[in-house]
N, C-alpha and C. Protein backbone atom coordinates (compact mmCIF):
# COMPACT_ATOMS: atom_id res chain seq x y z
N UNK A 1 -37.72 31.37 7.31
CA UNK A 1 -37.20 30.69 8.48
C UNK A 1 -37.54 29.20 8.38
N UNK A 2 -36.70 28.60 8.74
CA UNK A 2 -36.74 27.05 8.92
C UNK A 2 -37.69 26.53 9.60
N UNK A 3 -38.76 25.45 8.99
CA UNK A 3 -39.32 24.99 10.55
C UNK A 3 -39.14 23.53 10.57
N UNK A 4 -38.75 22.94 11.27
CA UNK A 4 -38.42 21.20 12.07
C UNK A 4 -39.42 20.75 12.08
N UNK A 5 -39.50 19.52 11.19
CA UNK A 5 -40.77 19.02 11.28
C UNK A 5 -39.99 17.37 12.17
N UNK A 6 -40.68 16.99 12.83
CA UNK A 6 -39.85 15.24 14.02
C UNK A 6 -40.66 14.01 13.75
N UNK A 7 -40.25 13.58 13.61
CA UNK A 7 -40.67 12.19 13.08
C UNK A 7 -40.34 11.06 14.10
N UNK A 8 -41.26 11.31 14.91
CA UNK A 8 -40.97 10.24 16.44
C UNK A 8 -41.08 8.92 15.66
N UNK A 9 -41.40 8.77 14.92
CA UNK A 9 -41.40 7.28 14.00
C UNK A 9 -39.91 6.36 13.11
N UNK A 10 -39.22 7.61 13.43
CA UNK A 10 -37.55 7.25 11.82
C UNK A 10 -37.22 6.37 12.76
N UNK A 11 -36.61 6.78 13.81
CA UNK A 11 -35.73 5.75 14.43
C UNK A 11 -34.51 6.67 14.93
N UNK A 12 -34.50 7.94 14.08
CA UNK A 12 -33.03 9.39 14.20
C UNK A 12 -34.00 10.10 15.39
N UNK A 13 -32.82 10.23 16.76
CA UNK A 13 -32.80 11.10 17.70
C UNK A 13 -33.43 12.16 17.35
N UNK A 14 -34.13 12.95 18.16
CA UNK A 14 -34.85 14.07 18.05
C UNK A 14 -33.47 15.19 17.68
N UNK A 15 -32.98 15.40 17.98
CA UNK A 15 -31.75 16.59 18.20
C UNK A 15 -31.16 16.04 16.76
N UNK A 16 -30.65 14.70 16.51
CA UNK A 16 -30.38 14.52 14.78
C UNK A 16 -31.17 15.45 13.99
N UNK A 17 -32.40 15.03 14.37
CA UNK A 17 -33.29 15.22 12.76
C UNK A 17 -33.20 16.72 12.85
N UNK A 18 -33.10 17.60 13.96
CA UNK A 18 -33.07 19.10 13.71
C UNK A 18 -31.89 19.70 12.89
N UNK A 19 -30.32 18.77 13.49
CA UNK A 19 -29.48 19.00 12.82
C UNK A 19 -29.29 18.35 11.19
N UNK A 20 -29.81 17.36 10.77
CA UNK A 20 -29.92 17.03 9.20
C UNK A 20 -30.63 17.97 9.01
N UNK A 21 -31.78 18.61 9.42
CA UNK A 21 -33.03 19.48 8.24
C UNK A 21 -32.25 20.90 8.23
N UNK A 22 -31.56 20.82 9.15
CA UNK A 22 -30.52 22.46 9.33
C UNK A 22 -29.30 21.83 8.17
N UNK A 23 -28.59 21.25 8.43
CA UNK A 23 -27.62 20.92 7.43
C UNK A 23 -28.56 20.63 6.07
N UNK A 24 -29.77 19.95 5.96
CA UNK A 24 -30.20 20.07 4.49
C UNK A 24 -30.87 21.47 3.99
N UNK A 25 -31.36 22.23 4.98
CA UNK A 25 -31.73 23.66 4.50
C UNK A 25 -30.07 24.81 3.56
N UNK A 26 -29.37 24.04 4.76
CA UNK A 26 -28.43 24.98 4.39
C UNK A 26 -27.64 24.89 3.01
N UNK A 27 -27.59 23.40 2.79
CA UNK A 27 -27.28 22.60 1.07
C UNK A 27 -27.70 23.48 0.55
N UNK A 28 -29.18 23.04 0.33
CA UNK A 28 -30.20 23.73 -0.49
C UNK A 28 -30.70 24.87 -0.87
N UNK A 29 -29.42 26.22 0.25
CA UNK A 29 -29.81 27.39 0.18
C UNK A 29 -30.84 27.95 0.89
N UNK A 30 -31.57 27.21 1.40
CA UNK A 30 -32.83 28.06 1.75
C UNK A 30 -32.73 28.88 3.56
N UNK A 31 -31.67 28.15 3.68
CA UNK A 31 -30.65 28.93 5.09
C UNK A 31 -29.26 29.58 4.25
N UNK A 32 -29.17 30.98 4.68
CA UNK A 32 -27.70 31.63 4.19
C UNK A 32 -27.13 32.22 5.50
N UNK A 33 -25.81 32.10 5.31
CA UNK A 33 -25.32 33.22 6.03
C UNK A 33 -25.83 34.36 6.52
N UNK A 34 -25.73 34.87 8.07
CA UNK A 34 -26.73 35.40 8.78
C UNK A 34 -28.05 35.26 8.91
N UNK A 35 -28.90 34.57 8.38
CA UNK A 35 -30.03 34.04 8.60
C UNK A 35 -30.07 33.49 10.29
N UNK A 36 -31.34 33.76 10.76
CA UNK A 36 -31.72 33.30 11.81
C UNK A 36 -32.67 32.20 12.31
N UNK A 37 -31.97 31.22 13.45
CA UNK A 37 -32.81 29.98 13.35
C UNK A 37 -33.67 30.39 14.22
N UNK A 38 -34.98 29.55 14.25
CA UNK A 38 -36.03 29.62 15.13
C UNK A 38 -35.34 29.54 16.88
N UNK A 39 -35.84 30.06 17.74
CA UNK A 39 -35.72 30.49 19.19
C UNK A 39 -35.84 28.63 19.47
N UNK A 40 -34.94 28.38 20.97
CA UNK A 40 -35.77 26.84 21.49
C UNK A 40 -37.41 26.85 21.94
N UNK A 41 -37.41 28.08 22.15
CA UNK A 41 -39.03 28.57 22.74
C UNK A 41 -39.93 28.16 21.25
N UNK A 42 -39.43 28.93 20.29
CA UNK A 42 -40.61 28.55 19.25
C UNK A 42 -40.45 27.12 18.20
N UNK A 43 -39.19 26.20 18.27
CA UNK A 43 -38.97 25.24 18.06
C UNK A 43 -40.13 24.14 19.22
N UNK A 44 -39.99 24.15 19.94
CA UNK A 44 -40.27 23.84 21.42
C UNK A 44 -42.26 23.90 20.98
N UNK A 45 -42.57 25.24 20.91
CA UNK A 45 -44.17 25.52 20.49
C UNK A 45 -44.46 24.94 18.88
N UNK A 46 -43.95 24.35 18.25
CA UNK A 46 -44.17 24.06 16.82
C UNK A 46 -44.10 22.38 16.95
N UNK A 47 -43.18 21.76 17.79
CA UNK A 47 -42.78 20.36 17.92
C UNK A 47 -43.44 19.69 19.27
N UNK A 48 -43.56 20.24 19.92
CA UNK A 48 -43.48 19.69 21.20
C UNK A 48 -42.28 19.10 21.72
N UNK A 49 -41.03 19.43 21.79
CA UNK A 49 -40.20 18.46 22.53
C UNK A 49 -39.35 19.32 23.59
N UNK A 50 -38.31 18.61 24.47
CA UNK A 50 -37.94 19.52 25.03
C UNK A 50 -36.87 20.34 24.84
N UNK A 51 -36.62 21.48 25.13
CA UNK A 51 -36.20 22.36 25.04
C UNK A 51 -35.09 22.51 25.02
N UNK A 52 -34.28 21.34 25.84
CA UNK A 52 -33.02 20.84 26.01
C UNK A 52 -32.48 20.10 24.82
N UNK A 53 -32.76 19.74 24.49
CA UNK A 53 -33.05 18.98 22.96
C UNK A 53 -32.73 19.85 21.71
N UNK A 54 -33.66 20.99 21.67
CA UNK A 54 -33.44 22.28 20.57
C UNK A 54 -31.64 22.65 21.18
N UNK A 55 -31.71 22.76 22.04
CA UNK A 55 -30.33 23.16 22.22
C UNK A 55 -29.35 22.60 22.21
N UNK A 56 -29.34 21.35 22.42
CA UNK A 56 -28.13 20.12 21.88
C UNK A 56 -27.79 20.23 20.28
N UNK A 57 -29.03 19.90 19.77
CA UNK A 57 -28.91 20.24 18.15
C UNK A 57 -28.26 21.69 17.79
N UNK A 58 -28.66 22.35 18.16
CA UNK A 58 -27.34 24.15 17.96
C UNK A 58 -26.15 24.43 18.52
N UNK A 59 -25.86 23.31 19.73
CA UNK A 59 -24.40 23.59 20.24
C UNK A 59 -23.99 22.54 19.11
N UNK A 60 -24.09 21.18 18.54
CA UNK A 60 -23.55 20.83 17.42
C UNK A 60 -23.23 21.49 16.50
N UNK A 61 -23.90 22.19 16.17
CA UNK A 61 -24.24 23.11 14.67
C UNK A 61 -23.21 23.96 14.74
N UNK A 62 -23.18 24.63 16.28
CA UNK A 62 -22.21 25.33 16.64
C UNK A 62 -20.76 24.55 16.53
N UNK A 63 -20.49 23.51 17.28
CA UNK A 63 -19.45 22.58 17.23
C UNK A 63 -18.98 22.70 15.58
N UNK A 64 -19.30 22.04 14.63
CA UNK A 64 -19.35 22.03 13.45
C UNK A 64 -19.20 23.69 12.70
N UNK A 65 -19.27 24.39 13.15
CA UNK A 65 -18.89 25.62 12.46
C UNK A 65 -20.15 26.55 11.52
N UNK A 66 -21.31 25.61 11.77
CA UNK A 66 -22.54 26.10 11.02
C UNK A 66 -22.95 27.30 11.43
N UNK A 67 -23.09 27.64 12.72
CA UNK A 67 -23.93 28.57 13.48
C UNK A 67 -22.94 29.15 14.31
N UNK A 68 -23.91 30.35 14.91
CA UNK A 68 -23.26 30.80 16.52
C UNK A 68 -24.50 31.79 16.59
N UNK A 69 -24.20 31.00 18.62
CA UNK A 69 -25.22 32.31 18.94
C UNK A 69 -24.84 33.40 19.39
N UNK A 70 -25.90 34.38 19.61
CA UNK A 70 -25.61 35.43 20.07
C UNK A 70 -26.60 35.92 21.45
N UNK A 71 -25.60 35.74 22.55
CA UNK A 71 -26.32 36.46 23.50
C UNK A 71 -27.63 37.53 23.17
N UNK A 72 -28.96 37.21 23.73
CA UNK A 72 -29.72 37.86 23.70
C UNK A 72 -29.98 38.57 22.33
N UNK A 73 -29.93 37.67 21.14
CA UNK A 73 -30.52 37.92 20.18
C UNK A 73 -30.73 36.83 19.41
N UNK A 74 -29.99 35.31 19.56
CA UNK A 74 -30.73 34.37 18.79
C UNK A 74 -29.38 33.72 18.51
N UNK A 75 -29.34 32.53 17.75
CA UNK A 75 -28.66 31.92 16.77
C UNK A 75 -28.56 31.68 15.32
N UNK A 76 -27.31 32.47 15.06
CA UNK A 76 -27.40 32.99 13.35
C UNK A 76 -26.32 31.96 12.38
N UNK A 77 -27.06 32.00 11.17
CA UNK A 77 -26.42 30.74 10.35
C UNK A 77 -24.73 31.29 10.02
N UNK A 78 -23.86 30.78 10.24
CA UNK A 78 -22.19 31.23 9.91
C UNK A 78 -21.75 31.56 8.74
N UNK A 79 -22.39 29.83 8.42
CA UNK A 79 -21.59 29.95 7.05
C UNK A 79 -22.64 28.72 6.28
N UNK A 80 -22.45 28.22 4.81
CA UNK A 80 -23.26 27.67 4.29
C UNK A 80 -22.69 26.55 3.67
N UNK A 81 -23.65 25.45 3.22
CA UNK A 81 -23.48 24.46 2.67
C UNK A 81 -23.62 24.19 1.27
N UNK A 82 -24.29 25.34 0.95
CA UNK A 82 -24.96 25.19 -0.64
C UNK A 82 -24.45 25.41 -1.86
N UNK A 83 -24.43 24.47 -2.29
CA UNK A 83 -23.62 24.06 -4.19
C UNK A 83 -24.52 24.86 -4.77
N UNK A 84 -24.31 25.25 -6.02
CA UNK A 84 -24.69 25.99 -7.15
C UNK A 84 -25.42 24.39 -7.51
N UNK A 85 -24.98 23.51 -7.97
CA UNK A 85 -26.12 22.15 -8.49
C UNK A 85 -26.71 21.92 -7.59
N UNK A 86 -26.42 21.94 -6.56
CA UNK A 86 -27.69 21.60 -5.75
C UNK A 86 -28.53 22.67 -4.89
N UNK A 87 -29.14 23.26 -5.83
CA UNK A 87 -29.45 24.79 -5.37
C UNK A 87 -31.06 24.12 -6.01
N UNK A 88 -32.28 24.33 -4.62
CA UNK A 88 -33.45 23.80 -4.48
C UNK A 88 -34.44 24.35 -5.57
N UNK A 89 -34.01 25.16 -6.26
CA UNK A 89 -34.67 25.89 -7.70
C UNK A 89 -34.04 25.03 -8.78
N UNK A 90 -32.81 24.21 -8.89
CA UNK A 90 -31.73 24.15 -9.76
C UNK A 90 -32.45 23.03 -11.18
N UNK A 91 -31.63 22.68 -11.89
CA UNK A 91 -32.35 21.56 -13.22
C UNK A 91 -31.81 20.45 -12.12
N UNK A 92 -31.21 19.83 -11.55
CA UNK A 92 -30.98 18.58 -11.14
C UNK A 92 -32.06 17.93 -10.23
N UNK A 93 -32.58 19.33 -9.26
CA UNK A 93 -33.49 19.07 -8.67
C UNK A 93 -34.45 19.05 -9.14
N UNK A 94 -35.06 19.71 -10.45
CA UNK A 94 -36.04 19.17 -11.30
C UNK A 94 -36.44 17.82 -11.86
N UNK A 95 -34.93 17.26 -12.18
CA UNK A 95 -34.87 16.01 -12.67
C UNK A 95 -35.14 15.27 -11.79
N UNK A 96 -35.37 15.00 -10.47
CA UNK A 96 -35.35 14.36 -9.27
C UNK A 96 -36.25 14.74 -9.16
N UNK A 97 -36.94 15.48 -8.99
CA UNK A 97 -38.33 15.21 -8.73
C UNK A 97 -39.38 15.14 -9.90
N UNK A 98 -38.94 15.13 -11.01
CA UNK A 98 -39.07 14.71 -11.89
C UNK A 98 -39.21 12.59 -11.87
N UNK A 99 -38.31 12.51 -11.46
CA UNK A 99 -38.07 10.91 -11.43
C UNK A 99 -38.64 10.57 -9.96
N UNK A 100 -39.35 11.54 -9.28
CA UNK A 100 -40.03 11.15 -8.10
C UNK A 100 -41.44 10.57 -8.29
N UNK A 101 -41.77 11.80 -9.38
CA UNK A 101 -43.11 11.64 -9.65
C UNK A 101 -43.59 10.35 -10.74
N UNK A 102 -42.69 9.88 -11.46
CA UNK A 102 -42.65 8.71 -12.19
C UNK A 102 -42.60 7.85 -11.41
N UNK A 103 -41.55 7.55 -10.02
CA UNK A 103 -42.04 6.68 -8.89
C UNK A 103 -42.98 6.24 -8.52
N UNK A 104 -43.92 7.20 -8.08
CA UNK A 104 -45.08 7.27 -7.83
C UNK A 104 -46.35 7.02 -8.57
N UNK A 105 -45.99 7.18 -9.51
CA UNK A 105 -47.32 7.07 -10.97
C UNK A 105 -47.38 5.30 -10.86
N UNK A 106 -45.57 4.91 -10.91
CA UNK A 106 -45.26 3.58 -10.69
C UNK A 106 -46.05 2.56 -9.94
N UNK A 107 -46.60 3.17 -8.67
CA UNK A 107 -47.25 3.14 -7.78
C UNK A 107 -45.75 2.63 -6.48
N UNK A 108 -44.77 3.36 -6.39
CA UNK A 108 -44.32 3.26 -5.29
C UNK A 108 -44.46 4.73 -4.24
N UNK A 109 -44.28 3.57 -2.94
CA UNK A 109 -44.32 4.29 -1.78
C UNK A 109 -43.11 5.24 -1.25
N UNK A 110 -43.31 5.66 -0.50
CA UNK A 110 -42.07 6.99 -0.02
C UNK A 110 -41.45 6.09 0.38
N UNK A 111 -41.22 5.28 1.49
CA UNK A 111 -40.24 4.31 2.07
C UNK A 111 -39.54 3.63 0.75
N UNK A 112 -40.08 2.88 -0.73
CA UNK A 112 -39.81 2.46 -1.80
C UNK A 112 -39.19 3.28 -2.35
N UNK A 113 -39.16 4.31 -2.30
CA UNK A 113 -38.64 5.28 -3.17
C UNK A 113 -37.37 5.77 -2.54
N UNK A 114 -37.09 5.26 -1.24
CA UNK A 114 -36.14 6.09 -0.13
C UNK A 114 -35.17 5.19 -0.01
N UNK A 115 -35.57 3.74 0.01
CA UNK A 115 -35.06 2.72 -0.33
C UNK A 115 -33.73 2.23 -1.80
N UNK A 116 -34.59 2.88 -2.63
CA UNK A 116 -34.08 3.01 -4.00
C UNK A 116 -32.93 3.92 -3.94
N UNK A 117 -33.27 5.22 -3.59
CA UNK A 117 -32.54 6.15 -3.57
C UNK A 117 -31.13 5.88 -2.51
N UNK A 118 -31.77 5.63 -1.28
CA UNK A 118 -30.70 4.88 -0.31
C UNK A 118 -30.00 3.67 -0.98
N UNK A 119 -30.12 2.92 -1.55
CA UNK A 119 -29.23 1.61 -2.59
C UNK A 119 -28.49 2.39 -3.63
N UNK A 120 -29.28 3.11 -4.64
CA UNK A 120 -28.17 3.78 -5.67
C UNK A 120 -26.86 4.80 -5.22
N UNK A 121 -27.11 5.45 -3.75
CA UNK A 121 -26.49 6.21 -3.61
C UNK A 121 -25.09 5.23 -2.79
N UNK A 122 -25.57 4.46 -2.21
CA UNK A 122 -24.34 3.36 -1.39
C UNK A 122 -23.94 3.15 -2.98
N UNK A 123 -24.41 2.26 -4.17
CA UNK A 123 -23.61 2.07 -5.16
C UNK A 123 -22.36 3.10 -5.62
N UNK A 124 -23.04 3.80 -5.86
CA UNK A 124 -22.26 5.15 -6.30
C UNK A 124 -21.01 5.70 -5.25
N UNK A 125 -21.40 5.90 -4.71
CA UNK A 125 -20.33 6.24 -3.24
C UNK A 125 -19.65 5.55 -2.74
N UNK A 126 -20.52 4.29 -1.90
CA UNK A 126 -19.36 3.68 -1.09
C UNK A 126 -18.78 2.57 -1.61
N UNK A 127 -18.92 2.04 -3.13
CA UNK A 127 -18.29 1.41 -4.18
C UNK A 127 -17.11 2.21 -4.87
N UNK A 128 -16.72 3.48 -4.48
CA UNK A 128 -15.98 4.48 -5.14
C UNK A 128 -16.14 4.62 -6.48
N UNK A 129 -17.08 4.03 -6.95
CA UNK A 129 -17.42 4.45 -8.37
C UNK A 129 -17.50 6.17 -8.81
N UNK A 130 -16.82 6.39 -10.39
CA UNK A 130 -16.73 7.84 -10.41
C UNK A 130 -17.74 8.26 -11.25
N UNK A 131 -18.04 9.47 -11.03
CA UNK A 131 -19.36 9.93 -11.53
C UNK A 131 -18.88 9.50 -13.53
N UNK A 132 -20.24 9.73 -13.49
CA UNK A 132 -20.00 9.23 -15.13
C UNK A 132 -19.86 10.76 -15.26
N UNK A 133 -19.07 10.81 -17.02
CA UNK A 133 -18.94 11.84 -17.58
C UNK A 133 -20.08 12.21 -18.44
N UNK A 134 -20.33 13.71 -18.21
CA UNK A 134 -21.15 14.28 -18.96
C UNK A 134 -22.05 13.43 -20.65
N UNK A 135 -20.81 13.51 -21.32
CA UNK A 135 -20.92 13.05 -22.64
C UNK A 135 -19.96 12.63 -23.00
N UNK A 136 -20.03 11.51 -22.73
CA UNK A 136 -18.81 9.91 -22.97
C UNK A 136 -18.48 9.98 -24.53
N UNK A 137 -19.09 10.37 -25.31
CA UNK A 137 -18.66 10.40 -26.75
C UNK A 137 -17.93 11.59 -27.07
N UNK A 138 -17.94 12.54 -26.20
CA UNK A 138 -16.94 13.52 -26.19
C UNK A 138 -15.71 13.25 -26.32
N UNK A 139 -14.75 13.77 -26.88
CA UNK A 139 -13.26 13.79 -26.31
C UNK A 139 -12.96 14.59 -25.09
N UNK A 140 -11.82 14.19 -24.18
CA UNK A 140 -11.68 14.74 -22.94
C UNK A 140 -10.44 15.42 -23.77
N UNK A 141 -10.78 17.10 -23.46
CA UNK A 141 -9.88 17.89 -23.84
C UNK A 141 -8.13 18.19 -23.20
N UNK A 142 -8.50 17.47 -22.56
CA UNK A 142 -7.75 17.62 -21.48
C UNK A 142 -6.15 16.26 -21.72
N UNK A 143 -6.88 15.49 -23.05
CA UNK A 143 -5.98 14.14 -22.99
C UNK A 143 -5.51 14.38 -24.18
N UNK A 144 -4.42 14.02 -24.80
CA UNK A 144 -3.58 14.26 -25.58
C UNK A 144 -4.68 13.17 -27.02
N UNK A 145 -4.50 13.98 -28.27
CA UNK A 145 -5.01 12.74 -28.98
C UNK A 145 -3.54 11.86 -29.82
């Protein structure tokens, strides 16, 4: 089961950060289909916040097609988010934290490192740049020679 950890410090709404760690559990696999999220009662006893709050974040979830509850038995995961590469056991995620821990040896900080990661990923993305190919010295089978 998932647990919400809040970071009255980010600057992201309380009810955000429940819905990113639910949308990143679910990437990552570690939420599947029918899986069950924590109660607002035991969200509520783990965080301290209010209760109203746990429940904004699951009628989204709901909105979005992630979840649904069920009268008098809870709120169960729908449907899922999770790639085969980005599966939280996977080699990519090795490599990444792999290149986390070299960060760090570096002597950078989590914010430095979040930073980095937040800049390469605007490059990549919102530059429309396309992923590089596997192995550029390859021929693309696909193109006439």
């Amino acid at each position: 089961m998932i647990e919400y950890r809040i970071d009255r410090r980010s600057g992201v709404s309380t009810y955000q950060q429940i819905v990113q760690q639910t949308k990143q559990a679910l990437r990552l696999g570690m939420l599947e289909p029918g899986d069950k999220l924590p109660t607002a009662r035991e969200v509520v006893e783990l965080t301290a916040i209010n209760p109203n709050t746990v429940l904004k974040a699951y009628r989204e979830l709901e909105r979005e097609g992630l979840v649904e509850p069920r009268p008098g038995l809870g709120t169960f995961v729908r449907r899922s988010l999770a790639r085969p590469e980005a599966a939280a056991d996977g080699p990519l995620r090795a490599d990444l934290v792999g290149w986390v821990d070299r960060a760090r040896e570096a002597g950078l900080e989590r914010e430095d490192i979040a930073a980095l990661m937040a800049s390469a990923l605007e490059q990549r993305f919102d530059a429309g740049v396309p992923p590089a190919s596997p192995n550029p010295a390859s021929p693309n089978p696909a193109s006439p020679n």
